[in-house]
Protein backbone atom coordinates (compact mmCIF):
# COMPACT_ATOMS: atom_id res chain seq x y z
CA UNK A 1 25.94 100.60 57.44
CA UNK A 2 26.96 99.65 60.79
CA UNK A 3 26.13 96.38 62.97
CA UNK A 4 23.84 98.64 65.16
CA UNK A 5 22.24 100.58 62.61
CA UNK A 6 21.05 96.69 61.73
CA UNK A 7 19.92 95.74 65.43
CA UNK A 8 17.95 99.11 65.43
CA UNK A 9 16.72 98.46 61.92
CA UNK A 10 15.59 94.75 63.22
CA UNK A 11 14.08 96.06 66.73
CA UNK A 12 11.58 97.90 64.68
CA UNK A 13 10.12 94.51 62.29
CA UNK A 14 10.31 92.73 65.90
CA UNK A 15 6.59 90.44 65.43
CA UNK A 16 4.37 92.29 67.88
CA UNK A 17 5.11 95.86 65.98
CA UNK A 18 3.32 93.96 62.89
CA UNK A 19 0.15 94.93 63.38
CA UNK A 20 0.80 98.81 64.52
CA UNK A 21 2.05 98.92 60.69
CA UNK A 22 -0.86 96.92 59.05
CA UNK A 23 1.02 93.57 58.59
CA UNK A 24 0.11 90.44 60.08
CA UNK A 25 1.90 89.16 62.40
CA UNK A 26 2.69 85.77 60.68
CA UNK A 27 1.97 85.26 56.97
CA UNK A 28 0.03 82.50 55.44
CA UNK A 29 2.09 81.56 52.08
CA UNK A 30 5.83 80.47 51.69
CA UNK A 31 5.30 82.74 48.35
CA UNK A 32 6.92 85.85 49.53
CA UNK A 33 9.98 84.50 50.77
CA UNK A 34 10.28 81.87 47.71
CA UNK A 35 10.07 84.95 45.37
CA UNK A 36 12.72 87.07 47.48
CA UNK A 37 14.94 83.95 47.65
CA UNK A 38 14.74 83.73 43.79
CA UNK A 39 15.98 87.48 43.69
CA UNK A 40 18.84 86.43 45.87
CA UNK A 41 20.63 83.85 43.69
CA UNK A 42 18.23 80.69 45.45
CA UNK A 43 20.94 80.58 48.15
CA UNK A 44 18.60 77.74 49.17
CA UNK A 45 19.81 74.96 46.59
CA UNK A 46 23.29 75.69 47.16
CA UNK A 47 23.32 73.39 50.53
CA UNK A 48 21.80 70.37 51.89
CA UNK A 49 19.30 70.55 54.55
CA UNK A 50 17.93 69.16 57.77
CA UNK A 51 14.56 70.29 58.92
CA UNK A 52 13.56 70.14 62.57
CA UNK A 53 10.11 70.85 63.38
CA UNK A 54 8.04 70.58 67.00
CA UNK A 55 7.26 72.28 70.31
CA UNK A 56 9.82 71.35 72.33
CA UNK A 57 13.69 70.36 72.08
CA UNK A 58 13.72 71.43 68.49
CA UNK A 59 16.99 73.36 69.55
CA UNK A 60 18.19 70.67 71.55
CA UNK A 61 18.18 68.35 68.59
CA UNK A 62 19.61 71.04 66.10
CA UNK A 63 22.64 72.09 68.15
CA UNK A 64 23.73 67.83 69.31
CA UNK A 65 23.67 67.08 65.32
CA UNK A 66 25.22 70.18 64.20
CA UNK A 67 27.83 69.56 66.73
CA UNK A 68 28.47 66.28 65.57
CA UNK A 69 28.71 66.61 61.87
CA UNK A 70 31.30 69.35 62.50
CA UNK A 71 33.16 67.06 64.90
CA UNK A 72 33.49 64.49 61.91
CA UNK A 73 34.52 67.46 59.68
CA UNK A 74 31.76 68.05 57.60
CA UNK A 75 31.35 72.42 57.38
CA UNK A 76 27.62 72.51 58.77
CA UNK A 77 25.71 75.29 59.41
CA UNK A 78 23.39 75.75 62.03
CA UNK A 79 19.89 78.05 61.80
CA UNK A 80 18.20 78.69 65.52
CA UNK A 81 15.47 80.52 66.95
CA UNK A 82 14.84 82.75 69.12
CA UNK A 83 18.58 84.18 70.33
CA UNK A 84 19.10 84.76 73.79
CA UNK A 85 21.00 88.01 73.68
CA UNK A 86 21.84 88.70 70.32
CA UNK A 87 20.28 87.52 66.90
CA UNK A 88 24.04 86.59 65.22
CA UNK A 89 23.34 83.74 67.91
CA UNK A 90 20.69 82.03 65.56
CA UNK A 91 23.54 81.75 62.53
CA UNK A 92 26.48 79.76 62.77
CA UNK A 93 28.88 77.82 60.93
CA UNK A 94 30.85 75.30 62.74
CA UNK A 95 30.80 76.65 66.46
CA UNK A 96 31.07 80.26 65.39
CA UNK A 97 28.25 82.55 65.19
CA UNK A 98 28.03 85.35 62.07
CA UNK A 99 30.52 88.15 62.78
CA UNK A 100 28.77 91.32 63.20
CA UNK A 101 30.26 92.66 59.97
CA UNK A 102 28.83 89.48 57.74
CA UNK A 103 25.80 90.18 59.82
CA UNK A 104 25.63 93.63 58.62
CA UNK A 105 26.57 93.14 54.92
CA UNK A 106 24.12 90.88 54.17
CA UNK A 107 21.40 92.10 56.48
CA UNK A 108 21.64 95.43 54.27
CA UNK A 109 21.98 93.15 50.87
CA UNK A 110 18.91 91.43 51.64
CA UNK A 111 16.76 94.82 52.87
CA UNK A 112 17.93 96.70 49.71
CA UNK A 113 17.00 94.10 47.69
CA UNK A 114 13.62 93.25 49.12
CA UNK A 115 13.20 97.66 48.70
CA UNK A 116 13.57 97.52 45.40
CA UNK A 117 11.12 94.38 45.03
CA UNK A 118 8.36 96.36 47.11
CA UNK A 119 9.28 99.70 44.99
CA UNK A 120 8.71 97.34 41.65
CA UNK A 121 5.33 95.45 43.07
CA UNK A 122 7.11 92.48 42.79
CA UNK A 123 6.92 91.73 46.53
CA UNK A 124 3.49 93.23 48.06
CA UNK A 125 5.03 94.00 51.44
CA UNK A 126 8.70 94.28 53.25
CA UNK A 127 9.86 90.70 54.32
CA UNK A 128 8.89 90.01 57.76
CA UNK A 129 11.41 89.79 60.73
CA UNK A 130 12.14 85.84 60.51
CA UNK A 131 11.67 85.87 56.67
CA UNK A 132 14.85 88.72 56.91
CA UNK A 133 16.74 86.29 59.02
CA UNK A 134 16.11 83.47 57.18
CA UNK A 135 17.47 84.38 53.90
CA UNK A 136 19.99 86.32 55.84
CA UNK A 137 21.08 82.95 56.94
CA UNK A 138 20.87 81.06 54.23
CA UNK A 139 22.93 83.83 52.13
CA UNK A 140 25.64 83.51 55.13
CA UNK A 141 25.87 79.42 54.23
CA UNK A 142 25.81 79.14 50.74
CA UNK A 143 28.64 82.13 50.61
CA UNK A 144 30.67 79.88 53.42
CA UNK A 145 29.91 76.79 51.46
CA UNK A 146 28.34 74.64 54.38
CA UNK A 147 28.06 70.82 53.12
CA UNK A 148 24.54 71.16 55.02
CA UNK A 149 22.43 72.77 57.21
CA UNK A 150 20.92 72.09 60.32
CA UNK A 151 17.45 74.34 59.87
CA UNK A 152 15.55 74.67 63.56
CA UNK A 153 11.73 75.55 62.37
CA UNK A 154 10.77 78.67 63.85
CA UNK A 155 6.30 77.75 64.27
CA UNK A 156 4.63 75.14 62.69
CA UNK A 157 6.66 73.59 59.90
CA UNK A 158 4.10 73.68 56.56
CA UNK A 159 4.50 77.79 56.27
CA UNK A 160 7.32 78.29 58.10
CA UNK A 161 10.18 79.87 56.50
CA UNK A 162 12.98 77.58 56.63
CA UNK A 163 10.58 74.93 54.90
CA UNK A 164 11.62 76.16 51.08
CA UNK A 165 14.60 73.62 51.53
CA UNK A 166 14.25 70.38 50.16
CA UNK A 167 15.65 68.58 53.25
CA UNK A 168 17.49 65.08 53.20
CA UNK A 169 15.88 64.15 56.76
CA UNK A 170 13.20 65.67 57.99
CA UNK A 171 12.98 65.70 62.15
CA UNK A 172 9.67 65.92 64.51
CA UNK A 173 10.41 66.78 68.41
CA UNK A 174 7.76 66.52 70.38
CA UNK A 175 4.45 67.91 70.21
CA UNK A 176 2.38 69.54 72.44
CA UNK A 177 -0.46 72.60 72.53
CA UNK A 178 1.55 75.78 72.16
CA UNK A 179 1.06 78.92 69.17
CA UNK A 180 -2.37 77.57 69.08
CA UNK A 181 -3.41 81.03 67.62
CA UNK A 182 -1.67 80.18 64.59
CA UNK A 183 -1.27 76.20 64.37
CA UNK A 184 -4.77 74.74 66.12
CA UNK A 185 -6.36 74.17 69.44
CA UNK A 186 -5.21 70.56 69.69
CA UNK A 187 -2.32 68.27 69.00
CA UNK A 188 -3.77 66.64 66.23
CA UNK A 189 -3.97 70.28 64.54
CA UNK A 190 -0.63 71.66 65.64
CA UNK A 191 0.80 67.81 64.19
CA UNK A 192 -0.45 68.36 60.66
CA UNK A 193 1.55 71.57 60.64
CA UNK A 194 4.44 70.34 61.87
CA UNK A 195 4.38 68.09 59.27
CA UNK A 196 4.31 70.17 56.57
CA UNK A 197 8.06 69.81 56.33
CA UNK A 198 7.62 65.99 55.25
CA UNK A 199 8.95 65.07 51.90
CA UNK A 200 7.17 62.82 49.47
CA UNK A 201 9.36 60.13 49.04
CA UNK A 202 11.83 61.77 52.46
CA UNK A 203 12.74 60.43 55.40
CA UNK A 204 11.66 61.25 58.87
CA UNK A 205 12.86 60.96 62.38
CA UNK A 206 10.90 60.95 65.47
CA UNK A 207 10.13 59.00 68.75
CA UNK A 208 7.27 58.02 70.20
CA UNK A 209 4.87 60.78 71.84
CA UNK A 210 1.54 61.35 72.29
CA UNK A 211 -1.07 59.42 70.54
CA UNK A 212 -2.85 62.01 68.62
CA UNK A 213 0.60 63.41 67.20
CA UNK A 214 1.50 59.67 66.44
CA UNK A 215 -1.36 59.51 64.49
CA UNK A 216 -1.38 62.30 62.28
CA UNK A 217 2.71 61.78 61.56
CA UNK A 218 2.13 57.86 60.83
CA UNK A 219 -1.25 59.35 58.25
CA UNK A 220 0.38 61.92 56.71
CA UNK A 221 3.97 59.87 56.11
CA UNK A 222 2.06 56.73 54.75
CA UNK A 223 0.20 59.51 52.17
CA UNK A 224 3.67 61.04 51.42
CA UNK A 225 5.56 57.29 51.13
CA UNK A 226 7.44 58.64 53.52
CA UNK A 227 10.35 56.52 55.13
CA UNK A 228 9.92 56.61 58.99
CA UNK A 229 12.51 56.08 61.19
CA UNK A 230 12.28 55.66 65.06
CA UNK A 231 14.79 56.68 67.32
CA UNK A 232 13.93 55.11 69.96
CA UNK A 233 17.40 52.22 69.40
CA UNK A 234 19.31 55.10 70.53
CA UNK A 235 17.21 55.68 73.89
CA UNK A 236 19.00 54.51 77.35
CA UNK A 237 17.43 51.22 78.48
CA UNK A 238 16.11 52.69 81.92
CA UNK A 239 16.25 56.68 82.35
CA UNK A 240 20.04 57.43 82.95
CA UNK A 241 21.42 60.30 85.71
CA UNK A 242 24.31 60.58 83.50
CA UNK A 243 26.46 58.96 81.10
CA UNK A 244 25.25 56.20 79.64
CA UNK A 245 25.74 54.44 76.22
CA UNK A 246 23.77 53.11 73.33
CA UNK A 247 24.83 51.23 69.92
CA UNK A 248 25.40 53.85 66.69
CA UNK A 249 27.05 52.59 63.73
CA UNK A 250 27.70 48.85 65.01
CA UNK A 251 29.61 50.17 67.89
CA UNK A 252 28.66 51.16 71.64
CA UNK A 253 28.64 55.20 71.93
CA UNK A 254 28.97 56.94 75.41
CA UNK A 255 26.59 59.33 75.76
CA UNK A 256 27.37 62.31 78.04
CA UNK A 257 25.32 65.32 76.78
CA UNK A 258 25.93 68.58 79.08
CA UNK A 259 21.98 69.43 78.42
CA UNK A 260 20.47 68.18 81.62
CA UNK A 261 17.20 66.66 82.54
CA UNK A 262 15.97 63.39 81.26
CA UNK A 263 13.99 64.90 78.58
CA UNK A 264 17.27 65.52 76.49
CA UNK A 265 17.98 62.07 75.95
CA UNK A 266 15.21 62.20 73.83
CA UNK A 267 16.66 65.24 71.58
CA UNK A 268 20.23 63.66 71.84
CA UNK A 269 18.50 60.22 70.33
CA UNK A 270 16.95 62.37 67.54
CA UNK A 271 20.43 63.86 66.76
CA UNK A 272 22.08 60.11 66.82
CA UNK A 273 19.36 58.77 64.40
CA UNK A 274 19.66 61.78 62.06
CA UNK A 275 23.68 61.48 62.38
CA UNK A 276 23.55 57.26 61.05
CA UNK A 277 21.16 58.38 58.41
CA UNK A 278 23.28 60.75 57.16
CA UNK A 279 26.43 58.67 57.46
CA UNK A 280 24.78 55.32 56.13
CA UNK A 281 22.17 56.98 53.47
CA UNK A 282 23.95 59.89 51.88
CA UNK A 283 27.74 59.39 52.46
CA UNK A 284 28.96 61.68 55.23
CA UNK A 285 31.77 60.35 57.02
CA UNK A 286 30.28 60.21 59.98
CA UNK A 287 31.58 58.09 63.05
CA UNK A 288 30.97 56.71 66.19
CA UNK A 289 33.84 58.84 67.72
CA UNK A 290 32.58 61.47 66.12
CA UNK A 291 28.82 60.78 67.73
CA UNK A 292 30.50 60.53 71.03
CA UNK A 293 32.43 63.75 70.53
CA UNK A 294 29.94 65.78 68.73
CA UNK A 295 27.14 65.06 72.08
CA UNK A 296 29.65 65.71 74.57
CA UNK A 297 30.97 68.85 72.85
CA UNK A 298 27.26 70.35 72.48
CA UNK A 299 26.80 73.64 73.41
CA UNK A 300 23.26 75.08 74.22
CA UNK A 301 22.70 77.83 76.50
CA UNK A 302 19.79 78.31 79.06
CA UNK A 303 18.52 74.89 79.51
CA UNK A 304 18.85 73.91 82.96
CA UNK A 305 21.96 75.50 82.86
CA UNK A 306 23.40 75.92 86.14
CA UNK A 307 25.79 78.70 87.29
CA UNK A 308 26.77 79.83 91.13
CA UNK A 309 27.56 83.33 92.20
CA UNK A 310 28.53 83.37 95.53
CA UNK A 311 26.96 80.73 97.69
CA UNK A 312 23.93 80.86 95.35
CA UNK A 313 22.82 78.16 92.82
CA UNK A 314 21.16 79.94 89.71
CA UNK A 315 19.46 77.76 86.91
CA UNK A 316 18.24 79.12 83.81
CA UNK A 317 15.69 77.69 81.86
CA UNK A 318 13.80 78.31 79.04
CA UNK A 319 10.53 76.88 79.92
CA UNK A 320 7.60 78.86 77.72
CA UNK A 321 5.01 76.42 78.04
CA UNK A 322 3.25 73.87 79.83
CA UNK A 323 5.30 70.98 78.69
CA UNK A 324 8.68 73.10 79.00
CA UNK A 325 7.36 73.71 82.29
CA UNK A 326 6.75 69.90 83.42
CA UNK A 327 10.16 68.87 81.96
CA UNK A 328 11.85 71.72 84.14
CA UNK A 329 10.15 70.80 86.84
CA UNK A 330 11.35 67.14 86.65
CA UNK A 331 14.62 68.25 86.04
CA UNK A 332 14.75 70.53 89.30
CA UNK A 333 13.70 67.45 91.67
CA UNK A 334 17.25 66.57 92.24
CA UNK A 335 18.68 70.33 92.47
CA UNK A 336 16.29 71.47 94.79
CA UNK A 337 16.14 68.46 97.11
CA UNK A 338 17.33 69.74 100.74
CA UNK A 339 18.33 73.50 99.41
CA UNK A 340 16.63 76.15 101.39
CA UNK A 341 15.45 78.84 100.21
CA UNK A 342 14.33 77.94 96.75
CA UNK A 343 13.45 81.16 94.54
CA UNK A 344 11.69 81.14 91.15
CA UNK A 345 12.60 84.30 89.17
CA UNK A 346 9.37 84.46 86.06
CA UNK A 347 7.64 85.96 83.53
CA UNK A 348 6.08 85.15 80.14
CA UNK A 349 4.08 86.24 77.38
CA UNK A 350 0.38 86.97 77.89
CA UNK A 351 -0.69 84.09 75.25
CA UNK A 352 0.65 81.58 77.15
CA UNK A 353 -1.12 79.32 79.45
CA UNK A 354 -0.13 81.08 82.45
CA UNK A 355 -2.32 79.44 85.39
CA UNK A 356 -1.05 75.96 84.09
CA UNK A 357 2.48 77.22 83.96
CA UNK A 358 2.24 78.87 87.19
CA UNK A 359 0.37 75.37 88.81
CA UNK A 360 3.63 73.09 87.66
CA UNK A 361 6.22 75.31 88.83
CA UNK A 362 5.01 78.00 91.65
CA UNK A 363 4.12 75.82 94.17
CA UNK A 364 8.24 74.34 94.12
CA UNK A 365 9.21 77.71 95.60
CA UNK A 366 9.23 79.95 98.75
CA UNK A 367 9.28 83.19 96.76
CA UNK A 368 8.42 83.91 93.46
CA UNK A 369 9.65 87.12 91.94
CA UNK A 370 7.97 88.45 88.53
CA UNK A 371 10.13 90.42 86.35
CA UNK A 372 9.59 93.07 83.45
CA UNK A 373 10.27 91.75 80.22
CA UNK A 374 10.58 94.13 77.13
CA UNK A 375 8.31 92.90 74.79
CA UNK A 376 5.03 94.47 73.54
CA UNK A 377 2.96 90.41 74.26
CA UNK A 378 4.52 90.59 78.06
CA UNK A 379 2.02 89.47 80.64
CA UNK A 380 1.33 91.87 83.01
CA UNK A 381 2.90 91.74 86.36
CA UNK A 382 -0.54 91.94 87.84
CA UNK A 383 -1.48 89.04 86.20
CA UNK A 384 1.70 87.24 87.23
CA UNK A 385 1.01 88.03 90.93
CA UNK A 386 -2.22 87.18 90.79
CA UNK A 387 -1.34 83.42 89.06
CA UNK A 388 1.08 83.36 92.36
CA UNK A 389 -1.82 83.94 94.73
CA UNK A 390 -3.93 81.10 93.12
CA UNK A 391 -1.30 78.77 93.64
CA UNK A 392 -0.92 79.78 97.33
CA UNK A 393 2.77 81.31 96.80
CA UNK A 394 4.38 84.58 98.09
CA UNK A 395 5.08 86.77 95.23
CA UNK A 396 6.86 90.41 94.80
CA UNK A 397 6.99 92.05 91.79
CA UNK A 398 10.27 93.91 90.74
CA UNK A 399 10.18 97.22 88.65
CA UNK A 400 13.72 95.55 86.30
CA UNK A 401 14.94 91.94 85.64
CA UNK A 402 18.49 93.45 87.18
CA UNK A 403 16.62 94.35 90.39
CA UNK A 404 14.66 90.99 90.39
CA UNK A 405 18.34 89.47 89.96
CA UNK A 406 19.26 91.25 93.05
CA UNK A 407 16.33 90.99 94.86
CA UNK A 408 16.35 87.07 94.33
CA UNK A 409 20.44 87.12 95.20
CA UNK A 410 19.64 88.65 98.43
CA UNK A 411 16.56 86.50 99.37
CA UNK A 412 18.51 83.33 98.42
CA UNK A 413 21.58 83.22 100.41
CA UNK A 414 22.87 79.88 99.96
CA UNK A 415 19.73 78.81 98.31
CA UNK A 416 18.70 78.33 94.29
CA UNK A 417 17.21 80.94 92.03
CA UNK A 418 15.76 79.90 89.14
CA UNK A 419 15.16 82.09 86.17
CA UNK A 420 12.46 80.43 83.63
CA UNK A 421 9.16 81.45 81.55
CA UNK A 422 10.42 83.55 79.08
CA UNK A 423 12.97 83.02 76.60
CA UNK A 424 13.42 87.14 76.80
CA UNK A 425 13.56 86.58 80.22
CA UNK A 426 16.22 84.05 80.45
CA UNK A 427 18.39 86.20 77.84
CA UNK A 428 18.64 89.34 79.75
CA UNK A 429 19.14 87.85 83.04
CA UNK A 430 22.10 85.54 81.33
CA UNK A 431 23.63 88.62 79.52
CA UNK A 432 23.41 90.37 83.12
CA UNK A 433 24.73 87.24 85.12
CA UNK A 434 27.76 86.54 83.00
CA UNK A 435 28.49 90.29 82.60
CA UNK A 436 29.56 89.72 85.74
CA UNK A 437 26.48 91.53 87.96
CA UNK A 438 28.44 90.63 90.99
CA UNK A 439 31.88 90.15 89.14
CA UNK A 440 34.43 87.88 90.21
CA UNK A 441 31.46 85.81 92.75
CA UNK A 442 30.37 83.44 89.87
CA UNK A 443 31.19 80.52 87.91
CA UNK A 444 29.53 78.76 85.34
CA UNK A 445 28.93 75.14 85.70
């Protein structure tokens, strides 16, 4: 079966079709997935794992430590969510995502084998669309042999997929209100399920955050003997505009991450902290120069990523929340200071906060254009206009993200667009930007 037939196959278990075919839309047991991964050989056990679990800058964190394990040679494999463009992008060994072939194979392995299950009643219902993935994934690393894996939580942590690993270090980002549907109404709440990937007897990494989250990690890791480790050593002394350095492994590190905004020096001093554990606890050869090359080698698209076509400044960000929202905005005080006109490009899903969102950024802009998005939770561009008026800031809708490209090219000039609020968002107007929408007037930067 062919690469596409896959995509088309995967397109129709996307989360919001759940519920037109009588499944939930998230599942409430880890059983499922446990009893397919049995079926599978328990690729599982045939790595080591790091778990990542938070709101925000999960990604971040996953895709500075993967880089620098494979920068001191140790064959890591990386597991992210959501893609941008294409779902290979989530699976990667090294810096090289699953060819579409493996992708194939194995997607068709794991759907004939969780057929038969169903057909036998030893699996109640199909596995859902990040279940697939997930044992897709880790299929793809135990048949590669990956030393470990760097395992990004998809929601929550306790009932998440990815948290039937028994993980060497286990990694909280920060916290703050989002998938309250499924995880709580407050931070306390959405804590306790993020740390459902803690370990009796583990490890964990985090920084300081906010007080409530603090709490419930410091509870539930003294109830688990849990050995808590602070990465706050590996934090600049004052907030640093660019390189600056810290001490890792007895020896100063320069640190000069290509993720920008100040909030990524507190993913890049997870990724340090996890890196010396792994090097000083259980034996991988990491090093300093390593650490240095690993952050500086770090590849992670559509976070304040900045790109110019023509005269125009674009940044794309992947701001789907409030606190996504107040770290892009922080990170857009320097780009935007004295550049005329400024143009926000947005949309997002209909369960997210969308006045707050629309408070934090809108009001930065001249023009804010709301785009389509193709996805059954969009928010509806009436609803996006409307969150513009509120704020006091001139909106247009466009009837495609192409044409709100466009549109947003032509009303920029030598101005910025920025293209935030939806990861979907941000993926199709990257795919269209570096397919070269005006080819040969761009470069990436």
């Amino acid at each position: 079966m062919s690469y596409a037939a896959v995509i088309e196959r995967l397109n129709a278990m996307a989360p919001e079709l759940y519920a037109r075919a009588g499944q939930p839309r998230r599942k409430f047991s880890l059983d499922e997935v446990r009893t397919l991964l049995a079926a599978l050989g328990y690729p599982q056990q045939r790595f080591l794992a790091v778990l990542i679990a938070g709101t925000n800058g999960k990604g971040s964190t996953a895709s500075t430590l993967a880089s620098i394990l494979s920068e001191a040679g140790v064959c890591t494999g990386l597991y992210t969510s959501p893609h941008l463009a294409r779902p290979n992008e989530r699976i990667r060994v090294g810096r090289t995502e699953i060819a579409d072939e493996d992708f194939a194979r194995i997607f068709f392995l794991v759907s004939d084998k969780a057929e038969q299950m169903v057909k036998e009643r030893k699996l109640p219902q199909p596995p859902s669309y990040f279940e697939m993935l997930t044992a897709l994934g880790f299929l793809y690393f135990a048949e590669r042999q990956v030393e470990i894996a760097v395992l990004e939580v998809g929601m929550g942590g306790r009932l998440d997929a990815t948290n039937v690993t028994e993980p060497l270090l286990s990694i909280v980002t920060d916290i703050s209100l989002d998938h309250m549907e499924w995880l709580g109404s407050t931070i306390a709440a959405i804590a306790r399920e993020k740390a459902g990937i803690l370990r009796r007897g583990g490890t964990m990494i985090a920084l300081p955050q906010h007080p409530d989250a603090n709490q419930v990690l410091g509870e539930v890791a003294a109830d688990l003997l849990v050995r808590a480790v602070s990465a706050a050593k590996y934090m600049p002394v004052a907030e640093a505009k660019g390189m600056y350095t810290v001490e890792a492994l007895g020896t100063p590190v320069k640190v000069d991450s290509p993720l920008a905004g100040a909030h990524q020096q507190r993913n890049v001093a997870l990724a340090i902290a996890a890196a010396v554990e792994l090097a000083t606890r259980h034996g991988f050869h990491v090093t300093p120069a390593a650490i240095e090359a690993g952050i500086r080698r770090t590849r992670w698209p559509g976070r304040l990523e900045r790109m110019t076509v023509g005269c125009t400044e674009w940044v794309l960000d992947v701001a789907h929340n409030p606190a996504g929202a107040w770290a892009l905005r922080a990170g857009l005080r320097s780009i935007l200071e004295g550049r005329e006109p400024r143009i926000l490009v947005f949309s997002c899903l209909r369960d997210k906060p969308l006045g707050e969102m629309a408070g934090i950024l809108f009001p930065l802009f001249d023009r804010v254009i709301v785009a389509p998005i193709h996805f059954a939770r969009a928010a509806a561009q009436e609803d996006l206009l409307a969150a513009a008026r509120a704020t006091g800031t001139a909106a247009v809708a466009a009837g495609s993200v192409e044409e709100a490209l466009e549109n947003a090219q032509e009303m920029a000039a030598c101005g910025v667009v920025v293209v935030s609020g939806s990861v979907y968002l941000v993926g199709e107007a990257r795919t269209t930007l570096m397919a070269g929408l005006w080819a040969g007037k761009g470069e990436q930067s």
